[in-house]
Protein backbone atom coordinates (compact mmCIF):
# COMPACT_ATOMS: atom_id res chain seq x y z
CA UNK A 1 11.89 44.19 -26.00
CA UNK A 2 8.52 42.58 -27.19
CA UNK A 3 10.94 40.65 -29.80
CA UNK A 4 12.73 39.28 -27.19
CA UNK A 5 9.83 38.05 -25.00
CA UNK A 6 8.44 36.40 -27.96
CA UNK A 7 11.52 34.56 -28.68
CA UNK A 8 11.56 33.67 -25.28
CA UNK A 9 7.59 32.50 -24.86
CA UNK A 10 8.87 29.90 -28.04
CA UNK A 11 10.89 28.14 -25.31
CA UNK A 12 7.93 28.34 -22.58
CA UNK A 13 5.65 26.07 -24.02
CA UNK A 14 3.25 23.75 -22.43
CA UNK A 15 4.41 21.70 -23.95
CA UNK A 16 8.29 22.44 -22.50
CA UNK A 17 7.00 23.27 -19.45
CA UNK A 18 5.39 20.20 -19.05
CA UNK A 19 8.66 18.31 -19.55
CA UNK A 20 10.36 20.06 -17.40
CA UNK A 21 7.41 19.34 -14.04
CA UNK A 22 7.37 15.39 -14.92
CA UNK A 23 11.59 15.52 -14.69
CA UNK A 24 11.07 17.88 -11.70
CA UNK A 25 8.76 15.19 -10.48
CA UNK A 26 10.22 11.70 -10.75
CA UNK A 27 13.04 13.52 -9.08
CA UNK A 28 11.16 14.54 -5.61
CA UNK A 29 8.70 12.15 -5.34
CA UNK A 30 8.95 8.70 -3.62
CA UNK A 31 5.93 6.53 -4.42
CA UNK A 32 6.91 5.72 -8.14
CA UNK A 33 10.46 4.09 -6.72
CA UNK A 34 8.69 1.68 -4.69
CA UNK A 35 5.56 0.88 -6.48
CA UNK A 36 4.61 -0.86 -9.34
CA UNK A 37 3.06 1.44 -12.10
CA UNK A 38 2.86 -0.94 -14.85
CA UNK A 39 -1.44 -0.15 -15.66
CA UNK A 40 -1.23 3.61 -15.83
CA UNK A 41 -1.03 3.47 -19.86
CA UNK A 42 -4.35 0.82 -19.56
CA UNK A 43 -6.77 3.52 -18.38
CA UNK A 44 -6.62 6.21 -20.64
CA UNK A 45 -9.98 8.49 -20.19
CA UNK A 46 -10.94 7.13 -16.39
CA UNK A 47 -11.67 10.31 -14.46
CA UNK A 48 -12.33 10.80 -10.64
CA UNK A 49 -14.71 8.04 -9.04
CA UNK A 50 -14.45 5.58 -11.41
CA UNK A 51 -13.33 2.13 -10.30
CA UNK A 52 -11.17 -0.11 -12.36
CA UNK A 53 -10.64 -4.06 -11.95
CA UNK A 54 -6.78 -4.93 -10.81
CA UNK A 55 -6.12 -8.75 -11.78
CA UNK A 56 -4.32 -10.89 -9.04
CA UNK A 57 -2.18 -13.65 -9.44
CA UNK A 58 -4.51 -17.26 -9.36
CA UNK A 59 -4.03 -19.15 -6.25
CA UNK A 60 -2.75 -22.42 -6.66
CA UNK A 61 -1.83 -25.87 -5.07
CA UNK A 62 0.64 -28.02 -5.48
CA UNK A 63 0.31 -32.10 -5.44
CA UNK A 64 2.89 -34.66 -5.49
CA UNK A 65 2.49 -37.07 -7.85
CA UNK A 66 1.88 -40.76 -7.44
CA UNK A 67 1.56 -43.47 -10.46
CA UNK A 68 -0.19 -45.72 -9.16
CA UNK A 69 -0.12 -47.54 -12.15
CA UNK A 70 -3.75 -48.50 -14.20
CA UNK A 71 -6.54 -46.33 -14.78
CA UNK A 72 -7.36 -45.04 -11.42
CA UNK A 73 -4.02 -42.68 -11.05
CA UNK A 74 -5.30 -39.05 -12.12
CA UNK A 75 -4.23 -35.88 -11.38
CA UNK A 76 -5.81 -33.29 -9.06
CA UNK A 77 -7.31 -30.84 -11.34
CA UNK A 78 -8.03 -27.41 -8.97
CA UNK A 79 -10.20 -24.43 -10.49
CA UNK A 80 -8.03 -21.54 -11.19
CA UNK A 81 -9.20 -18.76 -8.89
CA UNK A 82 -8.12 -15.64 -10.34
CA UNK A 83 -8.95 -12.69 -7.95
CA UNK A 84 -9.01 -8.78 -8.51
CA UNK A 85 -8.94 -6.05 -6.46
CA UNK A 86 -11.05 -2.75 -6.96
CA UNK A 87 -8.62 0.44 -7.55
CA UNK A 88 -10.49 3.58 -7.36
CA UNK A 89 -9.05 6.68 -9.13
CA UNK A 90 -9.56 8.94 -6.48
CA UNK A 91 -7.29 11.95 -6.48
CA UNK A 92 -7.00 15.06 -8.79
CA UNK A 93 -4.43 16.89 -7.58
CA UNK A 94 -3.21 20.45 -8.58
CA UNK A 95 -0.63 23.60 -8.50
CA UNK A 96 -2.07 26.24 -9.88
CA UNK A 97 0.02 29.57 -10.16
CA UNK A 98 -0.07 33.22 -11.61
CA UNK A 99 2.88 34.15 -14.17
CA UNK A 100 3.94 37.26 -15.63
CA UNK A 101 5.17 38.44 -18.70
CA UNK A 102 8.56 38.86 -16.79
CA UNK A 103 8.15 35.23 -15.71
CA UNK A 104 7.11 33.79 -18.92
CA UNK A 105 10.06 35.47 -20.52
CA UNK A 106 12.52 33.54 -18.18
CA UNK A 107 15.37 31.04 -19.57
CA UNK A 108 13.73 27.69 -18.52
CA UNK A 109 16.30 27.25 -15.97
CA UNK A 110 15.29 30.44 -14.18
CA UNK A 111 11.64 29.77 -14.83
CA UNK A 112 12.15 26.21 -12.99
CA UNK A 113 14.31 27.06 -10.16
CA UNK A 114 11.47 30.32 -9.45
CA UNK A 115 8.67 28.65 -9.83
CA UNK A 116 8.15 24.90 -11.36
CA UNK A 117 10.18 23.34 -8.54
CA UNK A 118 8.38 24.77 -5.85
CA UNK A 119 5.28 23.26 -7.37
CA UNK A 120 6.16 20.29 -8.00
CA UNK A 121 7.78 19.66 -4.34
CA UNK A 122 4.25 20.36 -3.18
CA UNK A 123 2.49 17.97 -5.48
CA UNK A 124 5.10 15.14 -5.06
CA UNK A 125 4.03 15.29 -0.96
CA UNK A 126 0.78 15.39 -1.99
CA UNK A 127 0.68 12.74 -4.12
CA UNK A 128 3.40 10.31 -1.24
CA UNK A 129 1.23 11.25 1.14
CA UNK A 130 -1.80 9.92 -0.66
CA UNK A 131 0.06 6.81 -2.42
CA UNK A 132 1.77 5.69 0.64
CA UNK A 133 -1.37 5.91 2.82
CA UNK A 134 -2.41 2.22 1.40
CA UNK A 135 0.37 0.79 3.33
CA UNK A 136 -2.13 0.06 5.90
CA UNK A 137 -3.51 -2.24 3.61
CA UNK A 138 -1.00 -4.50 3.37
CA UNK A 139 -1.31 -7.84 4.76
CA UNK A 140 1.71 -8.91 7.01
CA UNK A 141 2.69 -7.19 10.38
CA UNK A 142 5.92 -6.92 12.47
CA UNK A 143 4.63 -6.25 15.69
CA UNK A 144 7.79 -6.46 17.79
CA UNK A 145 7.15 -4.41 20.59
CA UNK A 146 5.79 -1.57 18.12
CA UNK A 147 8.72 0.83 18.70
CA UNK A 148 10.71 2.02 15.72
CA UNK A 149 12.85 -0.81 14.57
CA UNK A 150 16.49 -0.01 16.32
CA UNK A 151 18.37 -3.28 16.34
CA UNK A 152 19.61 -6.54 13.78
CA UNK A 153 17.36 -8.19 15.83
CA UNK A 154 14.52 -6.00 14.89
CA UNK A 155 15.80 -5.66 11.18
CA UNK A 156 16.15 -9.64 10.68
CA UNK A 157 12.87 -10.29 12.32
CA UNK A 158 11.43 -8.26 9.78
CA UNK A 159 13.27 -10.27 6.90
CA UNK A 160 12.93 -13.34 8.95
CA UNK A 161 8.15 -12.43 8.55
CA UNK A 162 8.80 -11.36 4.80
CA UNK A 163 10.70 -14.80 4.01
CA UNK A 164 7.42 -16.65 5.75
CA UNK A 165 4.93 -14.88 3.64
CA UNK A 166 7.41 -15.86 0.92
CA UNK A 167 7.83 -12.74 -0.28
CA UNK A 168 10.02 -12.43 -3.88
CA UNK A 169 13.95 -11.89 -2.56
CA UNK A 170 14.54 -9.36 -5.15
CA UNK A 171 13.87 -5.68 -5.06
CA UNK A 172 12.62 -5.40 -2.14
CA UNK A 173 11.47 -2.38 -0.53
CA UNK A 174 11.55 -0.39 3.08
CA UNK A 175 9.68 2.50 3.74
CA UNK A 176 10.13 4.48 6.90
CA UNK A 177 9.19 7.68 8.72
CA UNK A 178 11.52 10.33 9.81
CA UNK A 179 11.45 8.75 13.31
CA UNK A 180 12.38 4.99 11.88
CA UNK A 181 15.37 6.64 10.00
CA UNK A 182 16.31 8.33 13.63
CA UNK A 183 15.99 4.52 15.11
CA UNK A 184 18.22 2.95 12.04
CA UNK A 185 20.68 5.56 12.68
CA UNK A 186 21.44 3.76 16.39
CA UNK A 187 22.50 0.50 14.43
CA UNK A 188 25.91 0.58 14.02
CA UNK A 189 26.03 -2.44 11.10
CA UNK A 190 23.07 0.00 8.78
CA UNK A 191 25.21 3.33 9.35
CA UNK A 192 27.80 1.69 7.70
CA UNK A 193 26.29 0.03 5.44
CA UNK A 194 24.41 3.68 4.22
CA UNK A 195 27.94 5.24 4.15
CA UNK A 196 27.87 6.55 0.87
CA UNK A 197 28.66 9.43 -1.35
CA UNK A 198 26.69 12.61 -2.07
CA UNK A 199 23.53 12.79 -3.18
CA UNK A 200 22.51 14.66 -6.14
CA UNK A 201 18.24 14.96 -5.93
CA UNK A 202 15.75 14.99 -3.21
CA UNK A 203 15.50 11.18 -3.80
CA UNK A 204 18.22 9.92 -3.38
CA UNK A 205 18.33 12.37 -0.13
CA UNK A 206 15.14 9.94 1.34
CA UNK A 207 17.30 6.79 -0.04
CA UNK A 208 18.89 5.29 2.88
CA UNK A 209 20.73 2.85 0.82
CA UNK A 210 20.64 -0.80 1.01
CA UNK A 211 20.22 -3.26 3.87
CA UNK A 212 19.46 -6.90 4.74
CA UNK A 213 18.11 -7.36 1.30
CA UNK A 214 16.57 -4.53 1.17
CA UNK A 215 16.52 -0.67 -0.41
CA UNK A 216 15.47 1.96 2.19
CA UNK A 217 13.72 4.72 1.62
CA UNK A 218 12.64 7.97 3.95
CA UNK A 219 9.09 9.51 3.19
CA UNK A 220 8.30 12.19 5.88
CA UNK A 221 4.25 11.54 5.42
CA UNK A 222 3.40 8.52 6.60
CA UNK A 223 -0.04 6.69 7.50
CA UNK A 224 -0.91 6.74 11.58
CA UNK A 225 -3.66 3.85 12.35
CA UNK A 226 -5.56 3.79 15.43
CA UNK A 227 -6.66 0.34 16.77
CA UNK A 228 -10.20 -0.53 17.17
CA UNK A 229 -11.60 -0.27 20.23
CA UNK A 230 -11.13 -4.18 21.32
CA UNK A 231 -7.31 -3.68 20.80
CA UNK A 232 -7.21 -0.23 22.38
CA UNK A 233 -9.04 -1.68 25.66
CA UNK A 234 -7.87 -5.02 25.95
CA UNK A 235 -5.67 -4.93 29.29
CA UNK A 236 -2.53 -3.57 30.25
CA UNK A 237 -0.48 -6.65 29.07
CA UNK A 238 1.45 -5.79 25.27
CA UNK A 239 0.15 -9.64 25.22
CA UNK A 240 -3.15 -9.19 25.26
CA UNK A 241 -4.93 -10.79 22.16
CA UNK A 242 -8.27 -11.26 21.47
CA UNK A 243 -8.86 -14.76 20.46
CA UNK A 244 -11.81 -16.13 18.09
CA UNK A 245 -12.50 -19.18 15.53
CA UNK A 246 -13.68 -19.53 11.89
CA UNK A 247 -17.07 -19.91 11.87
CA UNK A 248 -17.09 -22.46 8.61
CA UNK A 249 -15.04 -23.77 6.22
CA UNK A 250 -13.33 -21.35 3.75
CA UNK A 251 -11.82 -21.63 0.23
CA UNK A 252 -8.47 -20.30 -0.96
CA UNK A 253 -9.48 -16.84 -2.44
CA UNK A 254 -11.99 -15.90 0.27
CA UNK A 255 -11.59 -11.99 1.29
CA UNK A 256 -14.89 -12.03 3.67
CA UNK A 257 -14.17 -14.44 6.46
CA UNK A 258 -16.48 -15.17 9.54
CA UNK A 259 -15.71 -15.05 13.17
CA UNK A 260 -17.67 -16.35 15.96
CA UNK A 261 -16.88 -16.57 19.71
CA UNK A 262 -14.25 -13.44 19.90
CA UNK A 263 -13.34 -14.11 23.70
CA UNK A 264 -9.64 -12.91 24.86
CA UNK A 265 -7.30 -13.09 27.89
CA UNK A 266 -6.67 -10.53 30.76
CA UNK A 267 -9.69 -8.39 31.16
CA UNK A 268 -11.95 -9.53 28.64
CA UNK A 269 -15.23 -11.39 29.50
CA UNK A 270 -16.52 -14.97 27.87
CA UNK A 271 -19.07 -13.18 26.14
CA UNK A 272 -16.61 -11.42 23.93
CA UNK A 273 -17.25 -8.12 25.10
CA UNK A 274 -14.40 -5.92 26.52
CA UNK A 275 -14.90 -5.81 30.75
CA UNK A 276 -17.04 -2.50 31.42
CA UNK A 277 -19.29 -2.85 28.84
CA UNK A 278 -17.03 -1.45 26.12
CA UNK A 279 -18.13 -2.14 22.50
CA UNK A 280 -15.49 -5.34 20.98
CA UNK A 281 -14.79 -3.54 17.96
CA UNK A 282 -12.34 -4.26 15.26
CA UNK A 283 -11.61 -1.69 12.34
CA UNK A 284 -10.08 -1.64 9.04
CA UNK A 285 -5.98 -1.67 9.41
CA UNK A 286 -6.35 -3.83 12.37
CA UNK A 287 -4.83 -7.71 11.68
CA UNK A 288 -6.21 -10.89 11.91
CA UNK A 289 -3.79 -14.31 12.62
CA UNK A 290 -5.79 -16.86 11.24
CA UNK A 291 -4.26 -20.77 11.83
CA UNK A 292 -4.43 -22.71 8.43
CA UNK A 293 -4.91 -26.46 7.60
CA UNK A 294 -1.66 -26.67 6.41
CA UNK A 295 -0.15 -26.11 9.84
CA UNK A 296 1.05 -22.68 8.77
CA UNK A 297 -0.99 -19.08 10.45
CA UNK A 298 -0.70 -16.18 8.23
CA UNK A 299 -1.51 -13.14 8.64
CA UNK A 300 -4.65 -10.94 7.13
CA UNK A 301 -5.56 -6.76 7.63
CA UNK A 302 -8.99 -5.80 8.04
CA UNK A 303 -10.38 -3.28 5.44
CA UNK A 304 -14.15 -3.80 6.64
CA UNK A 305 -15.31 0.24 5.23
CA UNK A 306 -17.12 0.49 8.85
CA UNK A 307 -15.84 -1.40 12.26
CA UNK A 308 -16.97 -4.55 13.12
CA UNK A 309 -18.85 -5.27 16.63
CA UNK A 310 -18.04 -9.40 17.26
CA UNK A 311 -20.11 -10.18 20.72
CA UNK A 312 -20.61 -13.86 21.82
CA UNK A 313 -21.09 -16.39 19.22
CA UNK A 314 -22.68 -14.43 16.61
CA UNK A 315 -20.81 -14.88 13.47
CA UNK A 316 -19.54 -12.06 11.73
CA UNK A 317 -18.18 -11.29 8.73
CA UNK A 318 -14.95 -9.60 8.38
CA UNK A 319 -13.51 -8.73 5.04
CA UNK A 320 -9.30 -9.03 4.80
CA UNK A 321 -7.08 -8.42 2.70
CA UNK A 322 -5.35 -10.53 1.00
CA UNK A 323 -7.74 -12.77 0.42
CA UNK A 324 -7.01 -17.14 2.22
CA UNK A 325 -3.86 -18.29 0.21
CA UNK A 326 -2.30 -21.33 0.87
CA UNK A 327 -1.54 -24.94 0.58
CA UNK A 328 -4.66 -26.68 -0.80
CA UNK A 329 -5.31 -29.70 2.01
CA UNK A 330 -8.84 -30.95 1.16
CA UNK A 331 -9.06 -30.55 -2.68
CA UNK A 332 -9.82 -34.80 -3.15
CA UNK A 333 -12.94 -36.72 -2.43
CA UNK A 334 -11.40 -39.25 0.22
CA UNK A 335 -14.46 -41.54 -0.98
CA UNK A 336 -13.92 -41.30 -4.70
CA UNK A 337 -10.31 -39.83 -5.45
CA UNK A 338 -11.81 -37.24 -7.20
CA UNK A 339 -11.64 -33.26 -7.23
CA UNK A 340 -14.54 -31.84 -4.60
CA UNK A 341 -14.74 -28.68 -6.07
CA UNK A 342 -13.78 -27.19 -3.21
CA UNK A 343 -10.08 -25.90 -2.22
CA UNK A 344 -10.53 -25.62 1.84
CA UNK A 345 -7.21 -24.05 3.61
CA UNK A 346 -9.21 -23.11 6.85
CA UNK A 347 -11.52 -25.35 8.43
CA UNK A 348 -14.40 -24.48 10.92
CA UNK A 349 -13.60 -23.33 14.42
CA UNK A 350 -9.46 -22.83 13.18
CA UNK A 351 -8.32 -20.12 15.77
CA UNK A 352 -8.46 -16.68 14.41
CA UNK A 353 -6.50 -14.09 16.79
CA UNK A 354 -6.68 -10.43 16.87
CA UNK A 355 -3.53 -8.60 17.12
CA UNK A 356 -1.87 -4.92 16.81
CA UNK A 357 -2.52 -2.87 20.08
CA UNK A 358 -3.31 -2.64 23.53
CA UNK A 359 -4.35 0.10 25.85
CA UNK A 360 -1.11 1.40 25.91
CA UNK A 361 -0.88 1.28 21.88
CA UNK A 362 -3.81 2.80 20.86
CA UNK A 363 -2.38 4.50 17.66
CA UNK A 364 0.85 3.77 15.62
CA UNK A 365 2.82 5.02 11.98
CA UNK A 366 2.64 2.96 9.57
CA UNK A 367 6.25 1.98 7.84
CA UNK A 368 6.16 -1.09 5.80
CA UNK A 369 8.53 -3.28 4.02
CA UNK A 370 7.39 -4.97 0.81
CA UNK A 371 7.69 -5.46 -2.89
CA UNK A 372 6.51 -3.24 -5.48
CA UNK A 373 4.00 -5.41 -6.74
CA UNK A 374 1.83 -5.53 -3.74
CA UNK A 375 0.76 -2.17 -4.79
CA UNK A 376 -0.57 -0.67 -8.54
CA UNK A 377 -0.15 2.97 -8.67
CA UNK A 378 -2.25 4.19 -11.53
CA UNK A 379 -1.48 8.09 -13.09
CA UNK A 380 -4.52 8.40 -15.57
CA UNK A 381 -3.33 10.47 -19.02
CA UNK A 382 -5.40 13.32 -19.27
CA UNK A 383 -7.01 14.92 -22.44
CA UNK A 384 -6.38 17.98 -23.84
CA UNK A 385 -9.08 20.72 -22.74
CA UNK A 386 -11.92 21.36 -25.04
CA UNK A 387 -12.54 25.08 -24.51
CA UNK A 388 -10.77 27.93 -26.24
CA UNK A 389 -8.28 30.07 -24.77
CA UNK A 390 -5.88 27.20 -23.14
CA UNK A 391 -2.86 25.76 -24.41
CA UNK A 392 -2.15 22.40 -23.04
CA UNK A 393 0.10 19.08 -22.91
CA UNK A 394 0.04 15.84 -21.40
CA UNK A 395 3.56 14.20 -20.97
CA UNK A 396 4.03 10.34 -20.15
CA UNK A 397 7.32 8.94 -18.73
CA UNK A 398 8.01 6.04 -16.32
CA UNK A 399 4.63 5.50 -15.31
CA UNK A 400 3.87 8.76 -14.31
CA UNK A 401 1.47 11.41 -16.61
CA UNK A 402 1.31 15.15 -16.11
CA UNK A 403 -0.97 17.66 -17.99
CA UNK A 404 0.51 21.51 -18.44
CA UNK A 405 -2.17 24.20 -19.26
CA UNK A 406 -1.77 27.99 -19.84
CA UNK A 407 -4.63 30.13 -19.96
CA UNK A 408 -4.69 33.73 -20.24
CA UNK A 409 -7.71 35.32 -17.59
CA UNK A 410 -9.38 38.15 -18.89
CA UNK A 411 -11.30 39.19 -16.15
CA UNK A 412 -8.36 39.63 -14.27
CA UNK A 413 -5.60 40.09 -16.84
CA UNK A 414 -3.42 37.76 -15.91
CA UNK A 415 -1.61 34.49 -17.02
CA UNK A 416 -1.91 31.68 -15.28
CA UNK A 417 -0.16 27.57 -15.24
CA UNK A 418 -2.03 25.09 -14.36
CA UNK A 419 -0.21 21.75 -13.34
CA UNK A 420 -2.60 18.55 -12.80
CA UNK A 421 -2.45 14.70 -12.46
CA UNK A 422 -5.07 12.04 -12.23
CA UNK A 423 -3.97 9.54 -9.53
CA UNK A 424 -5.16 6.68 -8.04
CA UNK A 425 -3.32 3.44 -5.90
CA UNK A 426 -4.23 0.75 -3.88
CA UNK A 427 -2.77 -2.24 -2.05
CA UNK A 428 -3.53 -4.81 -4.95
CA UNK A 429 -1.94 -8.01 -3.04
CA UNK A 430 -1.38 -7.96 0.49
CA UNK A 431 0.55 -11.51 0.51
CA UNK A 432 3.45 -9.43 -0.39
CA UNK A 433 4.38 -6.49 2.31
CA UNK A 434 4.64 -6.36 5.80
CA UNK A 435 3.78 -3.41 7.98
CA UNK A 436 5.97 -2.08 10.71
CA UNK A 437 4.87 -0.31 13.44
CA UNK A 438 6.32 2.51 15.55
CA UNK A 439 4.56 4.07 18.49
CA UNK A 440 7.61 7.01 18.02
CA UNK A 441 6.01 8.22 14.85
């Protein structure tokens, strides 16, 4: 018998085992199928709390070109503004579990349908539930009348706010909650669309196939965001915005924007402050419309870390994400022809509107449509454990990294399998999702 165990244990490896989790994994979790995972092999040795640098595409303008003819034609030369975004790795997460000697000796298939697929369904939620919270981050949002979307109309005006923030056409992405798929499910054109045959893993369960341009997906934990309390005290109207200005000029790039004069319609007083005294607060997943020199109003999410009070004309600032983007429209010296130095897309006083709730939506799930590059989710390779006594591997496939240790405890005389991963994502260009709200969950 102990002849046969250790044959056996030559199979159950870290080494195997960890294999077997990270195939286990891409195949339950949701996160890596929608998000772009391209800097996990960048950051090898980052551990919890430390902050790495994201780069973001350079905004640019674009000038038609005139010859003049002589010496005074040029070109506009504009400063290439290269932003980045801070992406914190801020999750360790792990399924720790006892084996025994009867366990260990297991074929792998036995071993994995027991006990390393349980596990890893847990850590896959875990790590959705974390990943797709950043959706609230994202920059764009379908407000509709913030029920679940549950008509082409709904669907296309959707499209119709990704096409204006000129979002890529291919792979695209929809993420929605259990209550969104419920709301789908009433449109007769996406049920037949999803007809399809039967699906072989718990992700292509959540897939709900392909529609207006886009590939649906199901995740069950998704972000809720309560409004700040301007929005959640504004009137009784679903129309009630609160209505402000830019307090100066800003530059293309700009993620801290000031507001002055935050007045509204309905209830709220000239002084900016919500009738009754009540604080005119906006938070971080709240949206800002602001109306840009080129004619064209975009929109912005607030990701201020604390919520921001804007009473009378005091400016304040409020930090957004993404950062102004747009059509350069003051980039020449009118005097000389030359470049000012200065790429303005929003002017002073420009209107700046609040938007996303009233007192009758106070509090909303988060779905969101997008590409994959508006987000970097980052799975940090782990080392090997320095102690004695553990076994250990690290596998990397597909963007994702797992580490596998088995360690024998001697106080208690047991065996035990550690599973871990080093996680961390963030919404690294708004410009390039859309949220959509449902007050159905």
């Amino acid at each position: 018998m102990a002849t046969s165990f250790g044959i056996q244990n030559t199979f159950l490896t870290p080494d195997v085992i960890a294999r077997e989790a990270l195939l286990i994994l891409e195949n339950n979790i949701i996160a890596p199928q929608v998000m772009s995972s391209s800097a996990t092999a960048e950051y090898t040795g980052a551990k919890v709390g430390d902050t790495i640098r994201i780069r973001r595409p350079a905004f640019f303008g674009v000038d038609t070109f005139a010859d003049a003819g002589g010496s005074s034609t040029s070109v506009k030369i504009q400063d290439a503004v290269e932003t980045s975004v801070n992406l914190q790795i801020e999750k360790h997460f792990d399924v720790s579990f006892e084996v025994s000697s009867k366990e260990l000796a297991f074929a792998v298939d036995d071993f994995n349908e027991r006990l390393l697929q349980p596990a890893m369904s847990a850590l896959s939620q875990k790590i959705d539930e974390y990943a797709l919270s950043k959706m609230v981050n994202l920059g764009g949002l379908a407000e509709a009348d913030f029920a679940a979307p549950n008509s082409l109309a709904d669907m296309a005006a959707i499209v119709e706010k990704m096409n204006n923030q000129k979002i890529p056409m291919t792979n695209r992405k929809m993420v929605v909650s259990p209550a969104m798929q419920s709301a789908l499910f009433s449109i007769e054109e996406f049920v037949r669309a999803n007809l399809r045959g039967a699906a072989t893993s718990p992700v292509e369960e959540a897939s709900l196939g392909r529609f207006m341009g886009m590939d649906l997906m199901m995740a069950q934990s998704l972000p809720i965001h309560t409004v700040g309390l301007a929005l959640a005290q504004a009137g009784g109207s679903s129309a009630i915005d609160l209505v402000g200005a830019a307090n100066a000029n800003e530059s293309e790039g700009t993620s801290t924007i000031t507001i002055k004069s935050l007045v509204g319609t309905g209830t709220l007083d000239t002084a900016g402050g919500v009738a009754g005294g009540q604080n005119n607060q906006i938070k971080a997943g709240d949206t800002i419309r602001i109306a840009y020199d080129d004619g064209v109003t975009r929109d912005h999410v607030v990701v201020n870390s604390s919520p921001v009070t804007i009473s009378g004309t005091t400016a304040v600032g409020v930090e957004i994400n993404p950062g102004l983007y747009g059509i350069i429209a003051d980039a020449v010296d009118s005097e000389s022809g030359g470049y000012t130095g200065v790429n303005k897309v929003v002017s002073t006083d420009n209107v700046i509107t609040v938007v996303g709730g009233t007192n009758a939506v106070q509090s909303y799930t988060v779905g969101a449509a997008f590409h994959p590059s508006a987000f970097q989710l980052v799975f940090v390779p782990q080392p090997n454990p320095m102690g004695p006594g553990t076994s250990s591997s690290t596998v990397n496939y597909n963007g994702m990294s797992l580490r596998v240790m088995q360690t024998y405890d001697h106080q208690r005389k047991r065996d035990l399998i550690s599973v871990d991963c080093l996680v961390g994502a963030a919404a690294v260009d708004g410009r390039l999702g859309v949220r959509v709200p449902s007050t159905g969950g």
